[in-house]
Protein backbone atom coordinates (compact mmCIF):
# COMPACT_ATOMS: atom_id res chain seq x y z
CA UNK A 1 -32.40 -16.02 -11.58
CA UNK A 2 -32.16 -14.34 -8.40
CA UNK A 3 -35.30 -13.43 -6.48
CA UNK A 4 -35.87 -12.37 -2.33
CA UNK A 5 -39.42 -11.86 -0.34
CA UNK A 6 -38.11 -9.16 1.39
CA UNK A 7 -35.32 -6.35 0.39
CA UNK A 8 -33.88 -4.33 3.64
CA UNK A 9 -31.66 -1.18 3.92
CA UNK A 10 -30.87 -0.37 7.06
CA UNK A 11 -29.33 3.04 7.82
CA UNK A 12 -27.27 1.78 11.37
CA UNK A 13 -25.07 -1.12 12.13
CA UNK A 14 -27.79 -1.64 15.02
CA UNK A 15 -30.18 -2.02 12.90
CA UNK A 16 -29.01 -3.89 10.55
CA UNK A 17 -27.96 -6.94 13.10
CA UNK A 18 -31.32 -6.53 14.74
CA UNK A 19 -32.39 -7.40 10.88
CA UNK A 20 -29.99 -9.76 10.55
CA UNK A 21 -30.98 -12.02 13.99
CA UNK A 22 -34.72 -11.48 13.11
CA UNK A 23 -34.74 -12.72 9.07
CA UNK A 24 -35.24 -16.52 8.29
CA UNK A 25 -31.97 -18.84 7.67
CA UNK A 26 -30.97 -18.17 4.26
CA UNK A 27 -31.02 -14.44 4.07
CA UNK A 28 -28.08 -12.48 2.50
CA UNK A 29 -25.87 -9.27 2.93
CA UNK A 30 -25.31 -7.51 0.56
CA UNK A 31 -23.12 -4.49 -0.13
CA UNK A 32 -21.92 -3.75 -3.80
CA UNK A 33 -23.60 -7.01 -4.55
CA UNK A 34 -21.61 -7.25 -7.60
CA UNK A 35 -20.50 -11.53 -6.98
CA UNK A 36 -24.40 -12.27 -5.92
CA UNK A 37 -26.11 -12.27 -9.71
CA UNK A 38 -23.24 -13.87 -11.11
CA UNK A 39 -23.93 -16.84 -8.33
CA UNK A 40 -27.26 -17.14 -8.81
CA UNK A 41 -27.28 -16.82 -12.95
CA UNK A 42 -24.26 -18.52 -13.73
CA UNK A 43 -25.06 -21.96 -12.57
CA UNK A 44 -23.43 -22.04 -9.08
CA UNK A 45 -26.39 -22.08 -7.12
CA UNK A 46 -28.95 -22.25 -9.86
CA UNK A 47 -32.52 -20.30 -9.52
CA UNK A 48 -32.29 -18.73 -6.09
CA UNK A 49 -35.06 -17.44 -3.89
CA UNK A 50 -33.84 -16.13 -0.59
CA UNK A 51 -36.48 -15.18 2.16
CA UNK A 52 -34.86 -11.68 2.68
CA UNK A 53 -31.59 -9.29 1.71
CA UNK A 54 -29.70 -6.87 3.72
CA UNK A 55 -28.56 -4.54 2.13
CA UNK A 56 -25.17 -2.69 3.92
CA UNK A 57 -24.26 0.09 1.34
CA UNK A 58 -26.34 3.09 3.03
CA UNK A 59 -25.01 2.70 7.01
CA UNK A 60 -22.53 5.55 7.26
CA UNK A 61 -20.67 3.88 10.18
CA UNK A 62 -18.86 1.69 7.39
CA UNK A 63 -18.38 4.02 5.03
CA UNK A 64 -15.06 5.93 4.91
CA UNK A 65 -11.47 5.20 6.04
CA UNK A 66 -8.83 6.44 8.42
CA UNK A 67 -4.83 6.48 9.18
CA UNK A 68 -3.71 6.24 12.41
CA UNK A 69 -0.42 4.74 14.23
CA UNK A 70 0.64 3.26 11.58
CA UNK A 71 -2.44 0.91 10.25
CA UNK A 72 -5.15 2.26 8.10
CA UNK A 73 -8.73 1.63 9.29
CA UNK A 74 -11.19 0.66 5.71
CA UNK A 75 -14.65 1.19 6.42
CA UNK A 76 -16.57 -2.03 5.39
CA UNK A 77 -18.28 -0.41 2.66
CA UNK A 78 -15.16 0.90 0.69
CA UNK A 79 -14.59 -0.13 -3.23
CA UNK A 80 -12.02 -1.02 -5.13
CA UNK A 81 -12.57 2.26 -6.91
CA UNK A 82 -11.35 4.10 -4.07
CA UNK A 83 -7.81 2.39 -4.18
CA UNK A 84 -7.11 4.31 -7.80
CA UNK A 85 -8.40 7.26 -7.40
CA UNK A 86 -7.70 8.67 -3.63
CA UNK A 87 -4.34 9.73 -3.39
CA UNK A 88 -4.03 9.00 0.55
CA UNK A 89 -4.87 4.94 -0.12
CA UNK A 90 -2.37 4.48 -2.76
CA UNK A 91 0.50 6.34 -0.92
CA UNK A 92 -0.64 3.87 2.05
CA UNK A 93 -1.48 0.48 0.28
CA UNK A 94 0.60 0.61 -2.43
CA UNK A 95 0.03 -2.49 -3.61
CA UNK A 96 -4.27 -2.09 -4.01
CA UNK A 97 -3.50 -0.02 -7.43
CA UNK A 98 -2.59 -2.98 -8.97
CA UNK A 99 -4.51 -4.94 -7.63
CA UNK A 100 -7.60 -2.70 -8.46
CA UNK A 101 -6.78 -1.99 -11.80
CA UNK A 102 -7.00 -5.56 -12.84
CA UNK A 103 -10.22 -6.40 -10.78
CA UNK A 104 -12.97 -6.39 -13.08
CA UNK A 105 -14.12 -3.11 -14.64
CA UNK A 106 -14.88 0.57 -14.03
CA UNK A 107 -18.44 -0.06 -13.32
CA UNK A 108 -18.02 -2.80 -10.94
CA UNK A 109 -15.14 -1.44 -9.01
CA UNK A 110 -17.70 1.55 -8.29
CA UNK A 111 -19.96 -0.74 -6.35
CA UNK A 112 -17.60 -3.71 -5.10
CA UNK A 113 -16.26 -3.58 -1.71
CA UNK A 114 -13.04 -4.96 -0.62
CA UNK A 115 -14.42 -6.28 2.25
CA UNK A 116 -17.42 -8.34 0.39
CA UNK A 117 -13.98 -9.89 -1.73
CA UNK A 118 -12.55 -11.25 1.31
CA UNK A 119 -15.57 -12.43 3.06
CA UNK A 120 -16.42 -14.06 -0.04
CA UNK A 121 -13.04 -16.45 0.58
CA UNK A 122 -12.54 -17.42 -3.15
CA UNK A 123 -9.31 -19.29 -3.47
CA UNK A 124 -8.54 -16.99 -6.04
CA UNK A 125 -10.02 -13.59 -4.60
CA UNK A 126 -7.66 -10.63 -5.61
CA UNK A 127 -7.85 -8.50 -2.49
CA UNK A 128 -6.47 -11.34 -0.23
CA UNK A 129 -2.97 -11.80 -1.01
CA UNK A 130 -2.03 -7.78 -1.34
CA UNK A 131 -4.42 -7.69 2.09
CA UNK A 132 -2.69 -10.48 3.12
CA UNK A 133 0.72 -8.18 2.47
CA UNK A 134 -0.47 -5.61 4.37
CA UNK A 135 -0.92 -8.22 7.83
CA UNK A 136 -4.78 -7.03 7.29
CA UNK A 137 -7.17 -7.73 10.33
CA UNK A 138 -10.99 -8.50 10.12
CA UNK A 139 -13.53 -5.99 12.61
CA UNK A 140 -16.48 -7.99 12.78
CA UNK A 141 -19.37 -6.65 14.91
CA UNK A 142 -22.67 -8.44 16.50
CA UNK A 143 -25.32 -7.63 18.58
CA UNK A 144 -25.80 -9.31 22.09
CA UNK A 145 -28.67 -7.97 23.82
CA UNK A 146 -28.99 -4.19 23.24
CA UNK A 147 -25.01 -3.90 22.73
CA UNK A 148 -22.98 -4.16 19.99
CA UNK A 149 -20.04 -6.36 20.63
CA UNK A 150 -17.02 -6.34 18.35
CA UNK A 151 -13.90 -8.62 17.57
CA UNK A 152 -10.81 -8.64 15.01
CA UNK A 153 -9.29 -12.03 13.23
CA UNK A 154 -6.43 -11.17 10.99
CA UNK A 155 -7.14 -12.38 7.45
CA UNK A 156 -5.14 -15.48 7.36
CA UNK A 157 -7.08 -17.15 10.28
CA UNK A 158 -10.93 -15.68 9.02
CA UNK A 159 -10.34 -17.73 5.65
CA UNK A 160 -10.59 -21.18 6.31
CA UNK A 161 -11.34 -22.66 2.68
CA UNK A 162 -13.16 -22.12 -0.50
CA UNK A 163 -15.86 -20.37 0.59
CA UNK A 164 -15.49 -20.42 4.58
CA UNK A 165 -14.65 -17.80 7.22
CA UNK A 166 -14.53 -17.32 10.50
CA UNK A 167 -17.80 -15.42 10.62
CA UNK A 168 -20.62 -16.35 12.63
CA UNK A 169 -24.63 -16.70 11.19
CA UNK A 170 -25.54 -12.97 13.06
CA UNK A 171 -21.92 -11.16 12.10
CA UNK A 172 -21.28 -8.55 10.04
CA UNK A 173 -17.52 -7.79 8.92
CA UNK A 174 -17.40 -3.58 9.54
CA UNK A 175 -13.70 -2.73 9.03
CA UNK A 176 -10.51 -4.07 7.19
CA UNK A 177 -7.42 -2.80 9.03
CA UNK A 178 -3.86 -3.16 8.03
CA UNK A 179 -0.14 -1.41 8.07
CA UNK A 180 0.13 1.45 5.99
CA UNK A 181 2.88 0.68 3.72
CA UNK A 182 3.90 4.57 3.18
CA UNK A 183 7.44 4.67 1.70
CA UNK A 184 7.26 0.58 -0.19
CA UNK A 185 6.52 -0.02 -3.86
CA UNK A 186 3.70 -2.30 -4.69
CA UNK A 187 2.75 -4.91 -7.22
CA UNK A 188 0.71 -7.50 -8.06
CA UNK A 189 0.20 -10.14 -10.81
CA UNK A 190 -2.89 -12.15 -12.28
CA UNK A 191 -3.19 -14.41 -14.98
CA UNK A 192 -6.33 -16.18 -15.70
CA UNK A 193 -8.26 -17.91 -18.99
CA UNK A 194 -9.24 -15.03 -20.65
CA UNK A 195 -7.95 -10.69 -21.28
CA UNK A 196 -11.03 -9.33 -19.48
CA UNK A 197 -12.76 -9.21 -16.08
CA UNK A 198 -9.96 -11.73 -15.42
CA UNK A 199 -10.57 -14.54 -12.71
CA UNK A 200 -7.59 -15.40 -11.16
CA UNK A 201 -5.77 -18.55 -12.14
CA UNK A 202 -2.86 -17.54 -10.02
CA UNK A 203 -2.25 -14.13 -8.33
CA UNK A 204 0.69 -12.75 -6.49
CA UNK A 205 0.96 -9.53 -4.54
CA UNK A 206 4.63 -8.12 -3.13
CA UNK A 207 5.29 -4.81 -1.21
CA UNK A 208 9.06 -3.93 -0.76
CA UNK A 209 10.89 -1.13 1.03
CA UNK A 210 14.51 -0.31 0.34
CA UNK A 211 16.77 0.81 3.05
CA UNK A 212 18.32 4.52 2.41
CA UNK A 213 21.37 3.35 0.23
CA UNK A 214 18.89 2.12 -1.91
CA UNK A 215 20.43 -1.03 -2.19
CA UNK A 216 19.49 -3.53 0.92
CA UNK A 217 16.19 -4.93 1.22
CA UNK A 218 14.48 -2.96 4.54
CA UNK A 219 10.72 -5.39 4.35
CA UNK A 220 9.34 -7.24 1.79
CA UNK A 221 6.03 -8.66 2.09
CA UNK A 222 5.03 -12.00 -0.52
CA UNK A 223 1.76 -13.47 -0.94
CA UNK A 224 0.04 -15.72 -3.39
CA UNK A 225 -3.42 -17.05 -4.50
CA UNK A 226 -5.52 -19.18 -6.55
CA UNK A 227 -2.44 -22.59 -6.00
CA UNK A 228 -4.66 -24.14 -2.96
CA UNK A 229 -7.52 -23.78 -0.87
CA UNK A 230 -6.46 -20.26 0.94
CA UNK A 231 -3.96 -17.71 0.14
CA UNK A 232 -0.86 -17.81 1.71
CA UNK A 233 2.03 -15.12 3.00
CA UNK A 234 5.44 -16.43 1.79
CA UNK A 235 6.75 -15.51 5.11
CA UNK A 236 10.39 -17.72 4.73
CA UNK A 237 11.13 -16.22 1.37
CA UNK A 238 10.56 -12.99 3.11
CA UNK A 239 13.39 -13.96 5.71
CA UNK A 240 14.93 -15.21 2.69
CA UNK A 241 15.64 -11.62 1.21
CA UNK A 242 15.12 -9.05 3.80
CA UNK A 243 18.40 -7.47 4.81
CA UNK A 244 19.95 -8.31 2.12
CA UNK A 245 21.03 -6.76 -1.31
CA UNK A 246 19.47 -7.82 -4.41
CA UNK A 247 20.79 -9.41 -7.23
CA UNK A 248 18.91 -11.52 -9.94
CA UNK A 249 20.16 -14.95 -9.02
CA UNK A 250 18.80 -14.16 -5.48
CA UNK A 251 15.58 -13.29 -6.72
CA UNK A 252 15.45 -16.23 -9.17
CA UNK A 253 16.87 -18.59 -6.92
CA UNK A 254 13.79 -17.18 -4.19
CA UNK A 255 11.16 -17.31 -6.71
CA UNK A 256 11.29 -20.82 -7.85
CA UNK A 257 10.96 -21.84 -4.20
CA UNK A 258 7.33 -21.05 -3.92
CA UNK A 259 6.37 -23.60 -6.76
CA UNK A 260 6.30 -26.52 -4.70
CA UNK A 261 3.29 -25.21 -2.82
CA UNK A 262 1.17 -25.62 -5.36
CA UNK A 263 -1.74 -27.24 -3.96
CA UNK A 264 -4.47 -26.62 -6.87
CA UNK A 265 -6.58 -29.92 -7.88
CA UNK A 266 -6.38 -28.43 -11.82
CA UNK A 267 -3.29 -27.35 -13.87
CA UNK A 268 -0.60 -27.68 -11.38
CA UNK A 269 2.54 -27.88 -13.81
CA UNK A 270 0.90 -24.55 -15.32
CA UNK A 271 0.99 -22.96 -12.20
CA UNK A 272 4.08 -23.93 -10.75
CA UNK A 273 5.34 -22.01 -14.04
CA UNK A 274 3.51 -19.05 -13.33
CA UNK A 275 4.46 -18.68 -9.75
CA UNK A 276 8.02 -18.67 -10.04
CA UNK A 277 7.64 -15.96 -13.27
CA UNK A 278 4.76 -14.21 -11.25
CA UNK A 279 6.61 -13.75 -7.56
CA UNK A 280 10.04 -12.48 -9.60
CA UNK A 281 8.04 -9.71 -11.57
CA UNK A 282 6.31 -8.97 -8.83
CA UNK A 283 9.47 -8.15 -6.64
CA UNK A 284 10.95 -6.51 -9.71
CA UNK A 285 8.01 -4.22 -10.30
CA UNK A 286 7.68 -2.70 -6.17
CA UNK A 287 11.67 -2.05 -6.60
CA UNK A 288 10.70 0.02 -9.85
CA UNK A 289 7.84 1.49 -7.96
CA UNK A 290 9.52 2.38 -4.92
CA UNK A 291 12.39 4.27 -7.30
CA UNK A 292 15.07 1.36 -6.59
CA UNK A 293 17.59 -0.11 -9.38
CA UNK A 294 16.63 -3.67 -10.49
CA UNK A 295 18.74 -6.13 -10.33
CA UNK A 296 19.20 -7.35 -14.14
CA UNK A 297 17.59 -3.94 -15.87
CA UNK A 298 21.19 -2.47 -16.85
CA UNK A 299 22.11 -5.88 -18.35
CA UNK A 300 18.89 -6.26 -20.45
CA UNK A 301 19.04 -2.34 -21.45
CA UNK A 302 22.14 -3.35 -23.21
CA UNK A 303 21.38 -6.35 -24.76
CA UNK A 304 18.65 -4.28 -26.68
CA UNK A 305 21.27 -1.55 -27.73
């Protein structure tokens, strides 16, 4: 059971540090608050009484996004929702479709925020390896004096572990920024221990752009979670296949490569299975999305004719 002696909203990012340097140790944000019940009912932090709650979702300052010079600005308050349903985000992220589709349900993609996912820093967090993708930065504001001071952290230095970031007691993350990816195909791909409201046993997220012939790898961005304690960019099997032209043995030979970073403390041979089969389908659905032949199809066309 969850239960707080005090329940704020502020309105303004000021006010909502003021609240945030003036509650007792052990307060909360909040914004979709969909991950908080499910802490405190489920057993991971038993019955929970916090002295107060802070409640993000009605400051307008993080609501919203923007596109500009190339990176795409996500308001701190923006949900998962968003990424299938506004035309602009997918054309820009186009791995977050995929990713959203398979993160929980309708209901709970209404009110969870991308932002609460990654702050959160689950091993196994589904927003961090297609952010991760996307080279995705962290704007994190706080309050010194009357002044509201801000800084960014890219993503793969703000998660430090299960459950720890890079953000300080009177923080507040207000922005996820990353490269628009206009012009790649996207995909991602979860498995976990059950069909619905999956929790990722092992997730992988690719983004690939073809060069005009159609042929010759322009970028491809890897990433993987839930095998050890962070996410992690496959930035040498990247190197690995950018500039050059796809063929299946390539992409086989680069997906097994990834298995021996499996760094889970549970079900490592299962994993290492699932990575290899996870990063090639992963590479295999952006070429479909971004319109590009795939290496293989032709041959297993025929084989069912």
């Amino acid at each position: 059971m969850l239960t707080c002696d005090e329940y704020h909203m502020p309105t303004t990012l000021a006010e909502a540090l003021a609240l945030l340097q003036a509650v007792p140790h052990g307060s909360r944000l909040v914004a979709g608050a969909t991950d908080i019940l499910p802490w405190a009912r489920e057993g991971r932090a038993g019955d929970v009484n916090l002295p107060a709650m802070i409640d993000l979702s009605r400051i307008e300052e993080l609501q919203g996004y923007e596109v500009a010079g190339g990176r795409v600005r996500l308001g701190a308050n923006v949900v998962y929702q968003q990424f299938l349903t506004d035309k602009a985000l997918r054309r820009h992220l186009p791995g977050m479709p995929y990713c959203s589709i398979w993160f929980a349900d309708d209901q709970i993609r209404e009110q969870a925020t991308l932002a609460g996912n990654l702050v959160n820093a689950s091993p196994a967090a589904d927003g961090t390896p297609p952010m991760l993708a996307h080279n995705a930065e962290l704007e994190i504001a706080r309050l010194e004096g009357s002044d509201i001071k801000r800084r960014t952290i890219s993503l793969a230095d703000f998660v430090k572990g299960p459950g720890k970031t890079d953000l300080g007691p009177h923080e507040i993350v207000t922005a996820v920024i990353c490269d628009s990816l206009d012009g790649y195909g996207g995909s991602f791909q979860k498995v976990g221990q059950r069909r619905s409201l999956v929790i990722s046993s092992v997730c992988a997220a690719a983004c690939i752009k073809m060069d005009k012939t159609g042929e010759v790898v322009e970028d491809i961005r890897l990433a993987l979670g839930g095998v050890g304690p962070v996410p992690m960019r496959l930035d040498d099997i990247e190197k690995m296949l950018r500039g050059k032209q796809l063929t299946a043995e390539l992409i086989a030979r680069a997906s097994a490569k990834p298995a021996e970073r499996v760094a889970s403390r549970t079900r490592r041979q299962y994993r290492r299975t699932v990575v290899k089969g996870f990063i090639e389908a992963a590479i295999h659905e952006a070429l479909e999305d971004c319109g590009a032949r795939v290496p293989g199809s032709a041959e297993r066309e025929d084989a069912h004719v």
